[in-house]
C-alpha atoms as a PDB file:
ATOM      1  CA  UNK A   1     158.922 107.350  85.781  1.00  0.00           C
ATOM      2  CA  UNK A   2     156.287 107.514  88.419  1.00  0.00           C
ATOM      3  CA  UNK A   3     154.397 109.908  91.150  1.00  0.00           C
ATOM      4  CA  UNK A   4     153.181 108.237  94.367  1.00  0.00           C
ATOM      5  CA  UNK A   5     151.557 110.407  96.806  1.00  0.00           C
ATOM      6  CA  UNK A   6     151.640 110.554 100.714  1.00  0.00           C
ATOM      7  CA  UNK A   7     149.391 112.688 102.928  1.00  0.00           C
ATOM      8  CA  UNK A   8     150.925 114.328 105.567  1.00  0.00           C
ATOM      9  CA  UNK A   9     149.539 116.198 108.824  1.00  0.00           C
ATOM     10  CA  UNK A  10     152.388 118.562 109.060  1.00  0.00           C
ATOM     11  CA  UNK A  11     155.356 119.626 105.958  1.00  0.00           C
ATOM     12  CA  UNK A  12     157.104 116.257 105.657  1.00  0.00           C
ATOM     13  CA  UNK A  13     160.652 115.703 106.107  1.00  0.00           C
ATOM     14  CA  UNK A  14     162.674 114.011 104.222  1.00  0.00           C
ATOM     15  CA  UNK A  15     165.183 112.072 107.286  1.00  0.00           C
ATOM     16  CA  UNK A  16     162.850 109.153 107.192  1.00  0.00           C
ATOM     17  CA  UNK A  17     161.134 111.399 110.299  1.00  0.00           C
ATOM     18  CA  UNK A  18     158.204 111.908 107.992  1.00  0.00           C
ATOM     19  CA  UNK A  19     156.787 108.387 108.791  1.00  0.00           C
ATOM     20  CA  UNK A  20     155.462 110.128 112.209  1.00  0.00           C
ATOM     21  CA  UNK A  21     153.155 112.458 110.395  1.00  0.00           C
ATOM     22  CA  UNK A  22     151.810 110.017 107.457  1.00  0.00           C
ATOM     23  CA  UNK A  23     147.981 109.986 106.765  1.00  0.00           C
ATOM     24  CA  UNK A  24     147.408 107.968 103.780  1.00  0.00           C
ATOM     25  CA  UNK A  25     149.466 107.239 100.750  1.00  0.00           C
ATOM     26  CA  UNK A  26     148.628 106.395  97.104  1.00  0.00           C
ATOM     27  CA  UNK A  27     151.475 103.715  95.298  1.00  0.00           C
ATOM     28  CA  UNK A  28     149.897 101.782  92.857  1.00  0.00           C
ATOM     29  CA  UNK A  29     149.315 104.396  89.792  1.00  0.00           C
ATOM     30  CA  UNK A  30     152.213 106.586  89.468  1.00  0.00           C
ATOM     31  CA  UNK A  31     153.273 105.797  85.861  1.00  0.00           C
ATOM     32  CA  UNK A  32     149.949 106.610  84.816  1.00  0.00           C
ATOM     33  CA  UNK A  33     149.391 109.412  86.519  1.00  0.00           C
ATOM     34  CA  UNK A  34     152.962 110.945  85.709  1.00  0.00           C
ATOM     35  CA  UNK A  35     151.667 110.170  81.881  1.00  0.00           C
ATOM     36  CA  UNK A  36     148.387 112.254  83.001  1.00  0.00           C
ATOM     37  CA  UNK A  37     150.113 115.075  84.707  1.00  0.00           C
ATOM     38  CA  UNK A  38     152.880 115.575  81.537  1.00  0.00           C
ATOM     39  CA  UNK A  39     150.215 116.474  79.736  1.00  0.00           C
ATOM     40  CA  UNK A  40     150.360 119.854  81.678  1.00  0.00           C
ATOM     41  CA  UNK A  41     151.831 123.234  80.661  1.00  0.00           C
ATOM     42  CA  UNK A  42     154.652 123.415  83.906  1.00  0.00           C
ATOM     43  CA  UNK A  43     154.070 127.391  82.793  1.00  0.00           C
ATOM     44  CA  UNK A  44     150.395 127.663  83.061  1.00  0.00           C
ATOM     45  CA  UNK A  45     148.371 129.070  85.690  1.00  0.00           C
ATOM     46  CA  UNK A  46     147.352 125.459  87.363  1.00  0.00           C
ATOM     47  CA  UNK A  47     148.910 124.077  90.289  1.00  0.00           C
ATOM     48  CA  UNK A  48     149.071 120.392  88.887  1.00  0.00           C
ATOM     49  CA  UNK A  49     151.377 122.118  86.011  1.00  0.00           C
ATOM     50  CA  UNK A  50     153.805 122.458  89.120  1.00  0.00           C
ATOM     51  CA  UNK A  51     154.460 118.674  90.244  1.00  0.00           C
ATOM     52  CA  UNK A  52     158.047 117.207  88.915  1.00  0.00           C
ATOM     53  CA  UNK A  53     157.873 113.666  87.527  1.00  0.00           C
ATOM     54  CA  UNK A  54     161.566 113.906  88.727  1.00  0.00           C
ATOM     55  CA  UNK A  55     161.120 115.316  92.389  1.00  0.00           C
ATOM     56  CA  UNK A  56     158.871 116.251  95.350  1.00  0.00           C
ATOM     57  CA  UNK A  57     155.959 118.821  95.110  1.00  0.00           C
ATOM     58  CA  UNK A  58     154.156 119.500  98.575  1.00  0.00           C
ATOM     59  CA  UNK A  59     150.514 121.048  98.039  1.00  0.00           C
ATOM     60  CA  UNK A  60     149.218 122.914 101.363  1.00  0.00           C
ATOM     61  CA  UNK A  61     145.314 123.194 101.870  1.00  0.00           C
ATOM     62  CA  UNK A  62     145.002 126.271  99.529  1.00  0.00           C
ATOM     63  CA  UNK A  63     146.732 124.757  96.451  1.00  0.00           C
ATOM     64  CA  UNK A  64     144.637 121.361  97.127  1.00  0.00           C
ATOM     65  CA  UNK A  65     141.716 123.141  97.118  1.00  0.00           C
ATOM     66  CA  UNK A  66     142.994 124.817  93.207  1.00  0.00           C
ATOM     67  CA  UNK A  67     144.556 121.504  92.513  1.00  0.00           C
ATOM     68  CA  UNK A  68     141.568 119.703  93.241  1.00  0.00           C
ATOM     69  CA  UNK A  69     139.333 121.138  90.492  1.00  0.00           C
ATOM     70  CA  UNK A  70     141.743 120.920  87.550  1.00  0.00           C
ATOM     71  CA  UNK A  71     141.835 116.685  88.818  1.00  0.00           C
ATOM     72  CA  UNK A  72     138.332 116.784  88.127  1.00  0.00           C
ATOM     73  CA  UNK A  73     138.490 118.704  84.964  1.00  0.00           C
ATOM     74  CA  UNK A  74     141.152 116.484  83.824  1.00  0.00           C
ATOM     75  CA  UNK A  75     139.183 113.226  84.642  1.00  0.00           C
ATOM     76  CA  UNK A  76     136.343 114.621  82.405  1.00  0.00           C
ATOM     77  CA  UNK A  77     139.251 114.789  79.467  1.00  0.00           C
ATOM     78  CA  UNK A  78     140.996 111.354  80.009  1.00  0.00           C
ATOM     79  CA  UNK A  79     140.579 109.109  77.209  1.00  0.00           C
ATOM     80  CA  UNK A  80     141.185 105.780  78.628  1.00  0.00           C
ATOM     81  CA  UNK A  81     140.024 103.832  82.053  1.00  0.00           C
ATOM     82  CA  UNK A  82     143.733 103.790  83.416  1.00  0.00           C
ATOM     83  CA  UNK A  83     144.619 107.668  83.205  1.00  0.00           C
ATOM     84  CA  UNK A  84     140.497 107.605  84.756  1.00  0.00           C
ATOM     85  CA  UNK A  85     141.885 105.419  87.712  1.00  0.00           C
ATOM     86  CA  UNK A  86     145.330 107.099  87.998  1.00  0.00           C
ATOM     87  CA  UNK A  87     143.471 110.469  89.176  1.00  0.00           C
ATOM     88  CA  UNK A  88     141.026 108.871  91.569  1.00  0.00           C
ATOM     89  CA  UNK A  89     143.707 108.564  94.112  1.00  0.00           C
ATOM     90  CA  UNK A  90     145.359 112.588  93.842  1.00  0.00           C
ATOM     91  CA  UNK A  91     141.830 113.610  93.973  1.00  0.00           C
ATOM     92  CA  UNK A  92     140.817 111.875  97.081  1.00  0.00           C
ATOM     93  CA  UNK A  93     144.116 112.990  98.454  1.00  0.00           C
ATOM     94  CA  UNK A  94     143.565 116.730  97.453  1.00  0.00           C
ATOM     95  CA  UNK A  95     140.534 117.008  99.115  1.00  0.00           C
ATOM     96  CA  UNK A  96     141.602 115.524 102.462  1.00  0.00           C
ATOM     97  CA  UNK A  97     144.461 117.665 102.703  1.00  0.00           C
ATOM     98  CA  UNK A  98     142.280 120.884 101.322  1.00  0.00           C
ATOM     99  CA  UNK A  99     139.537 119.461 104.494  1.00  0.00           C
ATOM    100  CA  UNK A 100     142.912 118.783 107.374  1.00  0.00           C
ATOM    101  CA  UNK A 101     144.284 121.965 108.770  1.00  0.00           C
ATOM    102  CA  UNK A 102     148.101 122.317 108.516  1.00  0.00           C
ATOM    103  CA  UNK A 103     148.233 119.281 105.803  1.00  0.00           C
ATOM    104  CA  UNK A 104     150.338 119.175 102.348  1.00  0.00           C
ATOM    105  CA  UNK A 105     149.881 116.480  99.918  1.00  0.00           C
ATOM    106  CA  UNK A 106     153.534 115.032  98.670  1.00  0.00           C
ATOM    107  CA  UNK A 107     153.980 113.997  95.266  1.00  0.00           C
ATOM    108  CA  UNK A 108     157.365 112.081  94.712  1.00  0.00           C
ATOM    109  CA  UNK A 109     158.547 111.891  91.690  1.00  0.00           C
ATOM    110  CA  UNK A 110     161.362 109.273  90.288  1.00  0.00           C
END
């Protein structure tokens, strides 16, 4: 199980059309950060509590923005340099799609 992440300048589509509107993607941590983001009540008030290890989760500007700060409170909490490195990447991400108008932020889960 794994999360990569793919910034977009419009919503992505999933026909293979969603190529046209890649920014940036993150591939190389998503076990890690799946391990990081299970950690997460899916029924608490945080947005990162929303993303499915098992599917997509698209973040606009205004949950990047919320999403962003619980990345950095979570960074703060990791115990070990890998879950550290595995949140580097998301929170990057977050704030470039919280600072592009019309953005989302895809996570895609296994």
């Amino acid at each position: 199980m794994g999360i990569e992440l793919e910034l977009h300048s419009a919503r992505p589509t999933r026909k293979g059309s969603s190529r046209y509107t890649l920014l940036r993607g993150s591939y190389g941590h998503g076990e890690a950060l799946a391990k990081v983001l299970s950690t997460l009540d899916r029924h608490g008030s945080g947005k990162l509590g929303w993303v499915d290890p098992y599917g997509d989760t698209l973040f606009n500007e205004q949950e990047a923005q919320v999403a962003r700060q619980e990345v950095a409170a979570l960074t703060q909490g990791c115990a070990g340099d890998q879950e550290r490195a595995a949140l580097l990447d998301p929170a990057e991400l977050l704030e470039a799609c919280e600072t592009t108008p019309g953005s989302y932020l895809w996570f895609m889960g296994d």
